[in-house]
C-alpha atoms as a PDB file:
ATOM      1  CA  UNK A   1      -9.296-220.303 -68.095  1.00  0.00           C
ATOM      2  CA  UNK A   2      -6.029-221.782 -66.042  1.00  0.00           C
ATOM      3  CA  UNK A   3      -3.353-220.405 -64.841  1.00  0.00           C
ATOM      4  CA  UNK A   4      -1.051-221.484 -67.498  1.00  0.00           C
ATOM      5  CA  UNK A   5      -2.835-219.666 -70.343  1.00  0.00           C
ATOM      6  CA  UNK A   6      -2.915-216.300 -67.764  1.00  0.00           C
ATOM      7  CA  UNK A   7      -0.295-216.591 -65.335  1.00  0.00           C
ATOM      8  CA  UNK A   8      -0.525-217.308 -61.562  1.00  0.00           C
ATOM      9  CA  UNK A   9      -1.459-213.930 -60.572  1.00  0.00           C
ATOM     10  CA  UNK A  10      -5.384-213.731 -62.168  1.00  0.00           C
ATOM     11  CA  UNK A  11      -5.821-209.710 -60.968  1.00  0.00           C
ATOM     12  CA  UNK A  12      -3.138-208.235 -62.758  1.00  0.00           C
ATOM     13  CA  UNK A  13      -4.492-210.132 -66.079  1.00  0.00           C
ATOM     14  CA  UNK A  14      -8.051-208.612 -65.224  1.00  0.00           C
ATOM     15  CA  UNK A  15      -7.078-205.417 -65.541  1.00  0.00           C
ATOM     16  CA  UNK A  16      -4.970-205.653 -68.421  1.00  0.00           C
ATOM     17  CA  UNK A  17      -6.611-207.617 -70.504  1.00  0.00           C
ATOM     18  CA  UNK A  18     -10.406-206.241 -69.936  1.00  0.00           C
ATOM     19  CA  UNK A  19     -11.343-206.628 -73.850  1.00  0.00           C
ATOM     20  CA  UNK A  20     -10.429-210.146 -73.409  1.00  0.00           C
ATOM     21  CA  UNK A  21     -12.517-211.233 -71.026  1.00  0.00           C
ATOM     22  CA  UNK A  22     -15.557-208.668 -71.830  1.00  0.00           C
ATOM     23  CA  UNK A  23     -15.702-210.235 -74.776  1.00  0.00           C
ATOM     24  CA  UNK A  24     -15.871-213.319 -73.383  1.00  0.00           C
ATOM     25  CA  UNK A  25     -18.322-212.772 -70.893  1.00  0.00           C
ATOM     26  CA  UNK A  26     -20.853-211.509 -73.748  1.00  0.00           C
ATOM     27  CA  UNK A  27     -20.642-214.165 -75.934  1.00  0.00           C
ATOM     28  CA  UNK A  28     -20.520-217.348 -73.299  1.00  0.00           C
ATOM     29  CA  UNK A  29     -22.320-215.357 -70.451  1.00  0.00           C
ATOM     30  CA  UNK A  30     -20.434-217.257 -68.059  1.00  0.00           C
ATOM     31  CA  UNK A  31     -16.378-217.516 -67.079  1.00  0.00           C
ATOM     32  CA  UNK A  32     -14.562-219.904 -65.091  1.00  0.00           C
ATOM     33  CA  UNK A  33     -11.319-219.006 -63.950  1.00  0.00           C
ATOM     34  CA  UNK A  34      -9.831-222.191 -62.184  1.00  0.00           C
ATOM     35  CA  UNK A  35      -6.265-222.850 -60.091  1.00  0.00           C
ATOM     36  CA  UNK A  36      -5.845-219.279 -59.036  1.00  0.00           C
ATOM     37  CA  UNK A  37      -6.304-219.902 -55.340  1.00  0.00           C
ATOM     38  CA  UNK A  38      -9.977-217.617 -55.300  1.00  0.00           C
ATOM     39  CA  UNK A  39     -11.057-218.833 -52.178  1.00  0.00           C
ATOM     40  CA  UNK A  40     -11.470-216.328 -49.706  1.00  0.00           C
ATOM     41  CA  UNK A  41     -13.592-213.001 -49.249  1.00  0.00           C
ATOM     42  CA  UNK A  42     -10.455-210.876 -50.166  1.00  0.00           C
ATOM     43  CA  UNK A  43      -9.358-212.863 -53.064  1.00  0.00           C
ATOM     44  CA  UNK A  44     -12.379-212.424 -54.342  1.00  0.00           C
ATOM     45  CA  UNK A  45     -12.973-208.768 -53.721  1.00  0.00           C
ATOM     46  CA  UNK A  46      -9.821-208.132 -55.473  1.00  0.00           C
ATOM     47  CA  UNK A  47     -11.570-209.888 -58.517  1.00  0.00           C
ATOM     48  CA  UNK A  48     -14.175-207.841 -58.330  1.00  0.00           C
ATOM     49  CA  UNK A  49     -12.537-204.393 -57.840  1.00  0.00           C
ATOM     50  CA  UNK A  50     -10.490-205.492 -61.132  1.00  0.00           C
ATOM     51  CA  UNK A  51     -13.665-206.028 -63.086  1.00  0.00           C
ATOM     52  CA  UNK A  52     -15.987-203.788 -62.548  1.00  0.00           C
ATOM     53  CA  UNK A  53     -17.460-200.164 -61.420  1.00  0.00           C
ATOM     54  CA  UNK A  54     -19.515-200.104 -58.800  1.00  0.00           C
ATOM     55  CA  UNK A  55     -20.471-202.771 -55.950  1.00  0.00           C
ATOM     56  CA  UNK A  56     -24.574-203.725 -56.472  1.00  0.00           C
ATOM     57  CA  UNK A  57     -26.298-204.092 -53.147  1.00  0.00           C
ATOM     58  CA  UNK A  58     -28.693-207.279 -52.403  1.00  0.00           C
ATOM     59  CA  UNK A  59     -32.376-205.661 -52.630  1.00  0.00           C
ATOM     60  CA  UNK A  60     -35.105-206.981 -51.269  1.00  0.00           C
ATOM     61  CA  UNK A  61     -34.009-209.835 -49.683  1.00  0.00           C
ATOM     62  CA  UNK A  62     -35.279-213.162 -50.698  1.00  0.00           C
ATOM     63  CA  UNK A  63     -33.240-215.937 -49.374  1.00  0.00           C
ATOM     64  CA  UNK A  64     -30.725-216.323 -46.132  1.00  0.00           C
ATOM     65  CA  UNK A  65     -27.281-215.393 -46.387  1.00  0.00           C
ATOM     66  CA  UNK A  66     -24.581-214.443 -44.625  1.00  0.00           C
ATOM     67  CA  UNK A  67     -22.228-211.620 -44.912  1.00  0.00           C
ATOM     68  CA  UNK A  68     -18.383-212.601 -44.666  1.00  0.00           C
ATOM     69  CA  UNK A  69     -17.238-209.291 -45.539  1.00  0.00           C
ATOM     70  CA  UNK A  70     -17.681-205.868 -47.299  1.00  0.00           C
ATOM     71  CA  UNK A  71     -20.015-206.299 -49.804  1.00  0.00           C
ATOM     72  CA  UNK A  72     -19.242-209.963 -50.222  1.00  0.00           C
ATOM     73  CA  UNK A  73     -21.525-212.904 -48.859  1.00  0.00           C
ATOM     74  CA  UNK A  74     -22.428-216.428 -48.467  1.00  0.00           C
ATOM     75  CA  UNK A  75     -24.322-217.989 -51.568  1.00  0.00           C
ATOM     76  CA  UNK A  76     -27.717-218.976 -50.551  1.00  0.00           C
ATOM     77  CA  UNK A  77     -27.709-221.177 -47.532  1.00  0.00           C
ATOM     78  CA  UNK A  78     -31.047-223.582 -47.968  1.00  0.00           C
ATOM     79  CA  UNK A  79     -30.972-226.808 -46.587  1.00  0.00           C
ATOM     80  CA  UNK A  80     -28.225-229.009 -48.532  1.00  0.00           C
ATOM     81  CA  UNK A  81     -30.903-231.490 -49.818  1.00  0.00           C
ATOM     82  CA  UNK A  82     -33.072-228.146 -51.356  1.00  0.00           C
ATOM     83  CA  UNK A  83     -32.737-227.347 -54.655  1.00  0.00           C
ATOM     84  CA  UNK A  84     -32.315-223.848 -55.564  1.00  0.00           C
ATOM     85  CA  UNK A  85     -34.138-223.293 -59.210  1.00  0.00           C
ATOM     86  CA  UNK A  86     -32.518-221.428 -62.117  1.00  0.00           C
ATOM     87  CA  UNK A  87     -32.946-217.778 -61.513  1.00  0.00           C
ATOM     88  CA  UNK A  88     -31.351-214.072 -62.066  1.00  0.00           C
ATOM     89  CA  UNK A  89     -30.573-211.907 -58.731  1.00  0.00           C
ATOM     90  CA  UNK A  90     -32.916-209.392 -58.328  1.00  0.00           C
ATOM     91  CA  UNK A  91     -34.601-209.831 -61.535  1.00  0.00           C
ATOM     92  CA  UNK A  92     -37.909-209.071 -59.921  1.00  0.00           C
ATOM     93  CA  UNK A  93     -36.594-205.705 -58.849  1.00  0.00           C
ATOM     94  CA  UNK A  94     -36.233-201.995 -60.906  1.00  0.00           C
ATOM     95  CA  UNK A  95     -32.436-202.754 -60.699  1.00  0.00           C
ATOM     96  CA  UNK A  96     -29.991-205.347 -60.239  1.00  0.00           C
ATOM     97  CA  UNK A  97     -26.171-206.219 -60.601  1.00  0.00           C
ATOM     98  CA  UNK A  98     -25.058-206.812 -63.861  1.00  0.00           C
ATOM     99  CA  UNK A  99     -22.311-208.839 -62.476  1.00  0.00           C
ATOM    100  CA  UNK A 100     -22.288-211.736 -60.625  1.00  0.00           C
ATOM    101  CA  UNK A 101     -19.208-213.453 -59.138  1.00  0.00           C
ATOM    102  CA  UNK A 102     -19.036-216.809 -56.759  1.00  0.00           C
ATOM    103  CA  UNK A 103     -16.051-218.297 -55.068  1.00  0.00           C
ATOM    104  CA  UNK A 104     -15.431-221.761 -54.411  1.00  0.00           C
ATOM    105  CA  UNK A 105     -14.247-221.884 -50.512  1.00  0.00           C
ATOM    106  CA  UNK A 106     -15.008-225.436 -49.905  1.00  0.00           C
ATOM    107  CA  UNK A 107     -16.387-227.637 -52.455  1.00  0.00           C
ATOM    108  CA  UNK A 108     -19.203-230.543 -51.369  1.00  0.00           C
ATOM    109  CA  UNK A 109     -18.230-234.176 -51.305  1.00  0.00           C
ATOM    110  CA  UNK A 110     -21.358-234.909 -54.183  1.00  0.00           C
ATOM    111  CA  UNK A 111     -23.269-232.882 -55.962  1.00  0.00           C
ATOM    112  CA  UNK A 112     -23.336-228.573 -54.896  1.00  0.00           C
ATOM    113  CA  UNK A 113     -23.249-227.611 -58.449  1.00  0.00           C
ATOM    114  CA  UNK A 114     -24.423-224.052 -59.519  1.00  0.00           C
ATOM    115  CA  UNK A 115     -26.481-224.763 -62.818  1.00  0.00           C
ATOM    116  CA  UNK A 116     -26.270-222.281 -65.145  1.00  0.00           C
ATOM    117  CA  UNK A 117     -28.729-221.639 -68.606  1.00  0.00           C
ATOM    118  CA  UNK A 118     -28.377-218.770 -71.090  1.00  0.00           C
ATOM    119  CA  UNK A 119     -31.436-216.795 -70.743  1.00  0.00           C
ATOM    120  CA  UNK A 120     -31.149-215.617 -74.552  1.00  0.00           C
ATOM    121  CA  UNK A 121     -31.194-219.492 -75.143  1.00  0.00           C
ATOM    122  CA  UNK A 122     -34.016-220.078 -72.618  1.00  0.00           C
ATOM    123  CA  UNK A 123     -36.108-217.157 -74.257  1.00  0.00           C
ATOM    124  CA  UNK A 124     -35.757-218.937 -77.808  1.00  0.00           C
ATOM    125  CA  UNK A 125     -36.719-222.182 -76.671  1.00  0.00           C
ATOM    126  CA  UNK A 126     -39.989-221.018 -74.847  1.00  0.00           C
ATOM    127  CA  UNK A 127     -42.865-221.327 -77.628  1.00  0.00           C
ATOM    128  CA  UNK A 128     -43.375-218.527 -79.619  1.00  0.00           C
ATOM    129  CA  UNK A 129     -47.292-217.952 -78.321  1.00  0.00           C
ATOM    130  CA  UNK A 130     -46.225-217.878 -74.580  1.00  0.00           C
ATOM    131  CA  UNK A 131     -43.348-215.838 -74.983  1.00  0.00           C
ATOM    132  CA  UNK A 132     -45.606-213.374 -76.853  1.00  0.00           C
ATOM    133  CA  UNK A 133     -47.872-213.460 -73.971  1.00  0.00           C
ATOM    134  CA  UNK A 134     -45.586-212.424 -71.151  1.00  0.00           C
ATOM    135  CA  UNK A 135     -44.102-209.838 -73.970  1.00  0.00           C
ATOM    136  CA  UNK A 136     -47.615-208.270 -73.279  1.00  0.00           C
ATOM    137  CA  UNK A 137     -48.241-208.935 -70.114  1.00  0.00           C
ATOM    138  CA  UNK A 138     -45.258-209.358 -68.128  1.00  0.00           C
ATOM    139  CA  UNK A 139     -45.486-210.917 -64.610  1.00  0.00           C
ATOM    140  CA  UNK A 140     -47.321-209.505 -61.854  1.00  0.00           C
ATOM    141  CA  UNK A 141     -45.433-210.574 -58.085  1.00  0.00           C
ATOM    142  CA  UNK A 142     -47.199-210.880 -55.044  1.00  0.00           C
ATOM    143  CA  UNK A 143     -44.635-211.212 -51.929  1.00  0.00           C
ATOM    144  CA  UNK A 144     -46.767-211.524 -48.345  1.00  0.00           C
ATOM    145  CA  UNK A 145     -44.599-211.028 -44.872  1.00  0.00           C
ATOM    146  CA  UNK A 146     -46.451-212.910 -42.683  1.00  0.00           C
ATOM    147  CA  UNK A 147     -46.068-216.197 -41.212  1.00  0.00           C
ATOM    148  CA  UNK A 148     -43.500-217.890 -43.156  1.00  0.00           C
ATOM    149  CA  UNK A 149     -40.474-216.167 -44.705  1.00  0.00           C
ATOM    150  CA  UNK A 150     -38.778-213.124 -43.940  1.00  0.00           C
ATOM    151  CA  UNK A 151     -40.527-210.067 -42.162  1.00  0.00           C
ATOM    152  CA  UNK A 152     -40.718-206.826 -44.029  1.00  0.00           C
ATOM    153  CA  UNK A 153     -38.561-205.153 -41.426  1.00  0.00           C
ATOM    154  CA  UNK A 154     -35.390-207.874 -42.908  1.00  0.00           C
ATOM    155  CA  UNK A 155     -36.682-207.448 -46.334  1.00  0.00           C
ATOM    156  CA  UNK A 156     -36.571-203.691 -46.846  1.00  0.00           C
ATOM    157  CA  UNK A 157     -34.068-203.224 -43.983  1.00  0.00           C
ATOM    158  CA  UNK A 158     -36.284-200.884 -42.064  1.00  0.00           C
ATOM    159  CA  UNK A 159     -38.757-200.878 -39.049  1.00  0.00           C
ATOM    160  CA  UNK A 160     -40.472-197.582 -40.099  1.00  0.00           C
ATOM    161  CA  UNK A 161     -43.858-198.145 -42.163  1.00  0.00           C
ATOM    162  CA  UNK A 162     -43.348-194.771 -43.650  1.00  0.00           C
ATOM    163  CA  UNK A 163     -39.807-195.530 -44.929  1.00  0.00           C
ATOM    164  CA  UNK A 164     -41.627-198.677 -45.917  1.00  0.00           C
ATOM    165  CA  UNK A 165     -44.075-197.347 -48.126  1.00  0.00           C
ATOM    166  CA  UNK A 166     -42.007-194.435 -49.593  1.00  0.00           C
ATOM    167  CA  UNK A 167     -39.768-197.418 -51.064  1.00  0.00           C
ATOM    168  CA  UNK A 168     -42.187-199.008 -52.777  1.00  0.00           C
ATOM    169  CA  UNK A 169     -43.889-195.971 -54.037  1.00  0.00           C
ATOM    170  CA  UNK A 170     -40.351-195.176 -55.458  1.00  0.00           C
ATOM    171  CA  UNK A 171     -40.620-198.780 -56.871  1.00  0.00           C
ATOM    172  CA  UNK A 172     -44.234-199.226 -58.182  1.00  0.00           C
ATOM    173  CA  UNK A 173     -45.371-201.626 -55.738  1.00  0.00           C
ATOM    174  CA  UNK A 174     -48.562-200.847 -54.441  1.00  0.00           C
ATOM    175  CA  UNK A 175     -49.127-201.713 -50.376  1.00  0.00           C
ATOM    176  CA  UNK A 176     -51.453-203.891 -47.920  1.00  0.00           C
ATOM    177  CA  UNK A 177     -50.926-203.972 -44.576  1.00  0.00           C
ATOM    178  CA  UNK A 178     -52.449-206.508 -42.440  1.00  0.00           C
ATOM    179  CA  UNK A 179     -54.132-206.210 -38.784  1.00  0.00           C
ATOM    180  CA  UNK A 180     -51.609-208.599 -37.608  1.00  0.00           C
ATOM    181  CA  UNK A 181     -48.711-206.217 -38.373  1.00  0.00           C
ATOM    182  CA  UNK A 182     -48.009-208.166 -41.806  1.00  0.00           C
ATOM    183  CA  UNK A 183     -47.481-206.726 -44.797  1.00  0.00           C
ATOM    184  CA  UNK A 184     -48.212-207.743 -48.894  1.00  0.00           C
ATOM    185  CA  UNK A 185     -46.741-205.619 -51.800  1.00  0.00           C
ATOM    186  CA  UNK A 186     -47.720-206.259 -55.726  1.00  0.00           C
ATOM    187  CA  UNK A 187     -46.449-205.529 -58.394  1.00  0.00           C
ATOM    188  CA  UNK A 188     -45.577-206.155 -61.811  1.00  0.00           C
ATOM    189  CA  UNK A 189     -42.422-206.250 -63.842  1.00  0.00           C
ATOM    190  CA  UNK A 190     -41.325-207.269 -67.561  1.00  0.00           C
ATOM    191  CA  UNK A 191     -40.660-210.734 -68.478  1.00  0.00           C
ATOM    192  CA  UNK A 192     -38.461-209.989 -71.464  1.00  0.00           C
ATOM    193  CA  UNK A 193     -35.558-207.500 -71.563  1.00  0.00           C
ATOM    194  CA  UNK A 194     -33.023-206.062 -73.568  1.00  0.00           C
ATOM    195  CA  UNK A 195     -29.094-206.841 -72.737  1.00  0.00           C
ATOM    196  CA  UNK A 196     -27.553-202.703 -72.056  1.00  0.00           C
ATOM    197  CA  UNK A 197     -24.536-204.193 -73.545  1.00  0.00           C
ATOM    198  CA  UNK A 198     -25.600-207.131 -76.311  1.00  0.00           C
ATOM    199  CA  UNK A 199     -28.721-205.446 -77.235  1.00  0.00           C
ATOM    200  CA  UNK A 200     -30.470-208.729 -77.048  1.00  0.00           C
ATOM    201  CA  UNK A 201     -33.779-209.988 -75.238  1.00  0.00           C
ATOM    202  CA  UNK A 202     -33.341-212.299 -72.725  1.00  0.00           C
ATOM    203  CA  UNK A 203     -35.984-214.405 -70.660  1.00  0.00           C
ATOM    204  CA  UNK A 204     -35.206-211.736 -67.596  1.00  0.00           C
ATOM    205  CA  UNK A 205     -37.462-212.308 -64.567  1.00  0.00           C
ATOM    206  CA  UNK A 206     -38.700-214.386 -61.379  1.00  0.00           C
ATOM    207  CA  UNK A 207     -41.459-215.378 -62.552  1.00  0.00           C
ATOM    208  CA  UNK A 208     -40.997-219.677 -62.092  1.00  0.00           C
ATOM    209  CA  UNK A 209     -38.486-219.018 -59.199  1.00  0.00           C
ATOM    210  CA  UNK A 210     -41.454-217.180 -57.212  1.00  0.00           C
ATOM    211  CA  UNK A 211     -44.075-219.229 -58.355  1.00  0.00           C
ATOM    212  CA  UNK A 212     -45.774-221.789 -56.022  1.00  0.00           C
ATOM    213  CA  UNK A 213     -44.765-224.086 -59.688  1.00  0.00           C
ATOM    214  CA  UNK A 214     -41.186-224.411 -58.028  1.00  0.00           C
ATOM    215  CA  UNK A 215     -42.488-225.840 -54.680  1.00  0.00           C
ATOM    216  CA  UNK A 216     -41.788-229.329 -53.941  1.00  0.00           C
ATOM    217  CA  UNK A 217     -45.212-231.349 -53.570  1.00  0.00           C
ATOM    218  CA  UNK A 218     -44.759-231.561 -49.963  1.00  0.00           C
ATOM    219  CA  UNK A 219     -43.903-227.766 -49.159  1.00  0.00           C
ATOM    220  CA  UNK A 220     -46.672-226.715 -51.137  1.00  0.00           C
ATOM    221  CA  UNK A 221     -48.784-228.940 -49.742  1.00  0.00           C
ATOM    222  CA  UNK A 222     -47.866-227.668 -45.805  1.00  0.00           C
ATOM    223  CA  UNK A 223     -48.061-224.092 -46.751  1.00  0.00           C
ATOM    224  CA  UNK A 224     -51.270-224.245 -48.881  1.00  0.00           C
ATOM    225  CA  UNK A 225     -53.278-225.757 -45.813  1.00  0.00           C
ATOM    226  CA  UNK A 226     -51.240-223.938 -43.522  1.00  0.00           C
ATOM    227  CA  UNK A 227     -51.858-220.129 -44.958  1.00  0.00           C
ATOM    228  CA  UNK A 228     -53.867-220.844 -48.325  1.00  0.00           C
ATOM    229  CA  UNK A 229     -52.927-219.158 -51.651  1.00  0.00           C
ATOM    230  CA  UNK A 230     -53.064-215.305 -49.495  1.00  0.00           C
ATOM    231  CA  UNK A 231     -50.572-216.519 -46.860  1.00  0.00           C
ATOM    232  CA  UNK A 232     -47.779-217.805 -49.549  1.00  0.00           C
ATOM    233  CA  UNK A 233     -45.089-215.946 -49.504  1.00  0.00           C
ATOM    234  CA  UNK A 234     -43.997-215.686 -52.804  1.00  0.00           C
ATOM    235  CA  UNK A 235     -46.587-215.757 -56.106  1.00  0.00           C
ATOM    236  CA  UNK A 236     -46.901-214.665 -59.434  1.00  0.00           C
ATOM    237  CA  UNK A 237     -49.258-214.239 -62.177  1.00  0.00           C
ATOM    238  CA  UNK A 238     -49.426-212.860 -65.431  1.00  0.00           C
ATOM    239  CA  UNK A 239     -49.413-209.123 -64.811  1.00  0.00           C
ATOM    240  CA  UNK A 240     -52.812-208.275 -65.046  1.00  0.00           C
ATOM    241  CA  UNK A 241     -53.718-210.718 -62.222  1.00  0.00           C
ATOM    242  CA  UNK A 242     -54.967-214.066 -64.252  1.00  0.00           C
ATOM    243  CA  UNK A 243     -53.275-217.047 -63.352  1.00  0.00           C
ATOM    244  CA  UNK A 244     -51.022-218.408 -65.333  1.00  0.00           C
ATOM    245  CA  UNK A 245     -51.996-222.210 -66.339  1.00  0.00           C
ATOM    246  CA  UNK A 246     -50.070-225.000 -65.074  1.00  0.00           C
ATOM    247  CA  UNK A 247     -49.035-226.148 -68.991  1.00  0.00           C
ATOM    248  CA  UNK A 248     -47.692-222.650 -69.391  1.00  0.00           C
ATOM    249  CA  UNK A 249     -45.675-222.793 -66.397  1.00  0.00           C
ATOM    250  CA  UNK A 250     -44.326-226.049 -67.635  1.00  0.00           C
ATOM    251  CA  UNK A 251     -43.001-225.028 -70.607  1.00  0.00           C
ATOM    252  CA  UNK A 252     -40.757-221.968 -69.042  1.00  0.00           C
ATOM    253  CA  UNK A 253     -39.514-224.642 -66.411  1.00  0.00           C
ATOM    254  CA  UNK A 254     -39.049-227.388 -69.870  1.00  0.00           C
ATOM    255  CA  UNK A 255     -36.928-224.552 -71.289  1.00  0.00           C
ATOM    256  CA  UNK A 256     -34.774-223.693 -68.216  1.00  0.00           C
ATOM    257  CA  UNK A 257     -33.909-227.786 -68.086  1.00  0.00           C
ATOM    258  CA  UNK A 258     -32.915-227.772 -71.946  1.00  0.00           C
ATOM    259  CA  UNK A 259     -30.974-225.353 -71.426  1.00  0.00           C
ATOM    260  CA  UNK A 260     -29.221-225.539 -68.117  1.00  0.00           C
ATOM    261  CA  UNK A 261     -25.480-226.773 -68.011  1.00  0.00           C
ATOM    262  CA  UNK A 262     -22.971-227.735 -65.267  1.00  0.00           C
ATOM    263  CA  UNK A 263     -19.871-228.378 -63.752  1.00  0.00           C
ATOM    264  CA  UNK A 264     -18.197-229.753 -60.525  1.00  0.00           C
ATOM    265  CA  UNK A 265     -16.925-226.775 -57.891  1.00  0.00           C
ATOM    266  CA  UNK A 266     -12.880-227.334 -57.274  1.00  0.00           C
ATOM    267  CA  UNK A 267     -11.839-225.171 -54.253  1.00  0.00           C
ATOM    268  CA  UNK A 268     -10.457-221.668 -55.564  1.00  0.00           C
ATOM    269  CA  UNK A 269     -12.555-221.876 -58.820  1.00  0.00           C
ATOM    270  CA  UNK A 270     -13.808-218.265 -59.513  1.00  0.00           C
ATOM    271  CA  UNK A 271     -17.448-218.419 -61.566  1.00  0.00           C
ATOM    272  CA  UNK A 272     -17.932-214.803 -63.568  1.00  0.00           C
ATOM    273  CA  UNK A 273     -21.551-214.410 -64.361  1.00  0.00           C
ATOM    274  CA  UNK A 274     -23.763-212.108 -66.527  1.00  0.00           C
ATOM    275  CA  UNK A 275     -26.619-211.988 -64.878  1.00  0.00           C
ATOM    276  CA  UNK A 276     -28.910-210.784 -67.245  1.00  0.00           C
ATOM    277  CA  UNK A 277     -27.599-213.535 -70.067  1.00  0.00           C
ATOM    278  CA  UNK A 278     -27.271-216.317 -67.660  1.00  0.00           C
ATOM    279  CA  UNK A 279     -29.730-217.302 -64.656  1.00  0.00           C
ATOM    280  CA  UNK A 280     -27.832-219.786 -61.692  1.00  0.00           C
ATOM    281  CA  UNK A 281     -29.068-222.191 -59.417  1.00  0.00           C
ATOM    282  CA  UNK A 282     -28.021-225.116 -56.871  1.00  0.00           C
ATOM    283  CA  UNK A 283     -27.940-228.731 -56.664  1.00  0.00           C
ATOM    284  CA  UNK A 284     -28.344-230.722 -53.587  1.00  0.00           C
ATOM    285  CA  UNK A 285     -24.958-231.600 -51.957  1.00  0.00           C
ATOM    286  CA  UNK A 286     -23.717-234.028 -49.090  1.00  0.00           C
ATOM    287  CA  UNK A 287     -20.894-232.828 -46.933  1.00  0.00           C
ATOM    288  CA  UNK A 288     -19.089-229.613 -46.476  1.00  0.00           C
ATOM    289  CA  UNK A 289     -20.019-226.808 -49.229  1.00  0.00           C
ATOM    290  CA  UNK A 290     -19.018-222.893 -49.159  1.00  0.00           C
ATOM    291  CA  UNK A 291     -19.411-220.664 -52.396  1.00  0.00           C
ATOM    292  CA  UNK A 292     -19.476-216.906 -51.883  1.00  0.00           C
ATOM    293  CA  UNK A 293     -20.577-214.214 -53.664  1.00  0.00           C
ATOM    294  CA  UNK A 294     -20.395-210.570 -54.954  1.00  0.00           C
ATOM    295  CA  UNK A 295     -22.788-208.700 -56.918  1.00  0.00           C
ATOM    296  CA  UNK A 296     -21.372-205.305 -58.811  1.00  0.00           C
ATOM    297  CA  UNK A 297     -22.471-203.015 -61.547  1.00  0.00           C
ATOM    298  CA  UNK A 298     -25.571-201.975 -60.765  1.00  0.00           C
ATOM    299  CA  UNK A 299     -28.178-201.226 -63.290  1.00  0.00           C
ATOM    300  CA  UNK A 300     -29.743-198.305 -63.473  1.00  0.00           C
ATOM    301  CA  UNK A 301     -33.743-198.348 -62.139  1.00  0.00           C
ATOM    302  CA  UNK A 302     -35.563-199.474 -64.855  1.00  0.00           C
ATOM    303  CA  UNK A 303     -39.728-198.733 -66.229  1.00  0.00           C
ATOM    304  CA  UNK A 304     -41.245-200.762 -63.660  1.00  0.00           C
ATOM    305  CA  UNK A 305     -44.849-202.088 -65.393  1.00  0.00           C
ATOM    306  CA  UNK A 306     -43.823-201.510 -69.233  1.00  0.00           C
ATOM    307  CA  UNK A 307     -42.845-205.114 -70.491  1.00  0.00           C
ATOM    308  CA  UNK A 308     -39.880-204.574 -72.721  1.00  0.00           C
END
């Protein structure tokens, strides 16, 4: 959407034209808004105020980013040769935001793009027999804060065990904690959910992203003979424990490629995502990149071990 179909002021159009853009947003998933000048933490907050409820916080903290602002952030900031695979924020979680929104600061010289695949797509194209599997079964995380990765004290943004443990009670994750201080949490969550909104299933979860599957060779390599399989921080399983084979894991990741599309970042683009109908990612870049973020309408704490 450009200026000259909305006029040069994008806000006032938000809020005016909500059944517009709603609409929109269900059927595509995804909205780009470009030539409005969104490139700073205010510009996009105002987008964001105009668009939605309620400001979603960033649970259980997976990745490094920086805050620029009130409730506004950096996007991921991995190393610019890293990919970042297709995923939904906070999909392994009882809640998440329902609405994603990025801001294009300063755009990379090559590459930087933010893949995007519709997860309603990505469910349909998974075969039939494996997507009835996790429909059962659902994935089962394990997350260990240890040697690698973030501590539990960043993670769940307290030093006290006790506050600790009464979140994950509150969030069905059952507790180890290890002589050296560390600490592992399980768990298991739905694969598959149903849209509040659409009313459709979508391939909802972080199941691949968290899965040693997503590693480079070399990374997994280091941290296998570093740690071993217990020391990882991030893995998943089906959700009764058994590993989930290596031609099953291939699939989900063949489905995510089919379906993935992109587009180049031009500074002030603003990117408006479902995140429950569309999962995002990154491409390597060379030179200068900043995309920010907001996350807003929470949703509300879902059945934690029921697969939908």
């Amino acid at each position: 959407m450009l200026p000259d179909d909305l006029g040069q002021d994008l806000v006032p159009w938000l809020h005016e034209h909500s059944e517009i853009w709603e609409a929109a947003l269900r059927d595509s998933g995804a909205l780009l808004f470009r030539g409005f000048g969104i490139d700073s933490p205010v510009a996009l907050n105002r987008c964001i105020v105009a668009t939605s409820e309620e400001w979603a916080s960033y649970r259980e903290r997976a990745t490094p980013r920086t805050a620029v602002g009130d409730n506004i952030f950096t996007s991921t900031e991995y190393p610019a040769r890293e990919v970042i695979q297709l995923h939904n924020e906070n999909s392994h979680c009882t809640s998440w935001p329902l609405k994603l929104y990025f801001c294009c600061v300063t755009a990379s010289a090559t590459g930087g793009e933010t893949p995007l695949a519709d997860c309603r797509n990505v469910l349909a194209a998974i075969p039939s027999a494996i997507r009835d599997e996790f429909a059962e079964r659902g994935w089962r995380y394990r997350r260990h804060f240890g040697l690698f990765g973030f501590s539990w004290q960043e993670v769940f943004a307290s030093a006290d065990r006790d506050q600790v443990e009464a979140y994950c009670r509150e969030n069905a994750m059952d507790v180890e904690w290890g002589r050296d201080d560390s600490l592992t949490v399980t768990y298991a969550r739905p694969a598959i959910h149903v849209h509040p909104v659409t009313g459709e299933p979508v391939w909802f979860n972080h199941g691949l992203f968290f899965n040693p599957y997503s590693l480079t060779p070399e990374v997994r390599e280091v941290l296998l003979e570093s740690v071993g399989v217990e020391g990882l921080p991030y893995n998943t399983t089906y959700g009764d424990g058994e590993a989930v084979p290596h031609a099953v894991l291939q699939e989900i990741d063949r489905a995510y490629r089919e379906q993935t599309r992109t587009f180049p970042w031009q500074p002030g683009d603003l990117l408006f995502v479902d995140n429950m109908l569309v999962a995002h990612g990154r491409r390597p870049f060379t030179g200068d990149r900043r995309v920010l973020v907001g996350m807003a309408d929470p949703v509300p704490p879902q059945g934690p071990s029921t697969p939908s």
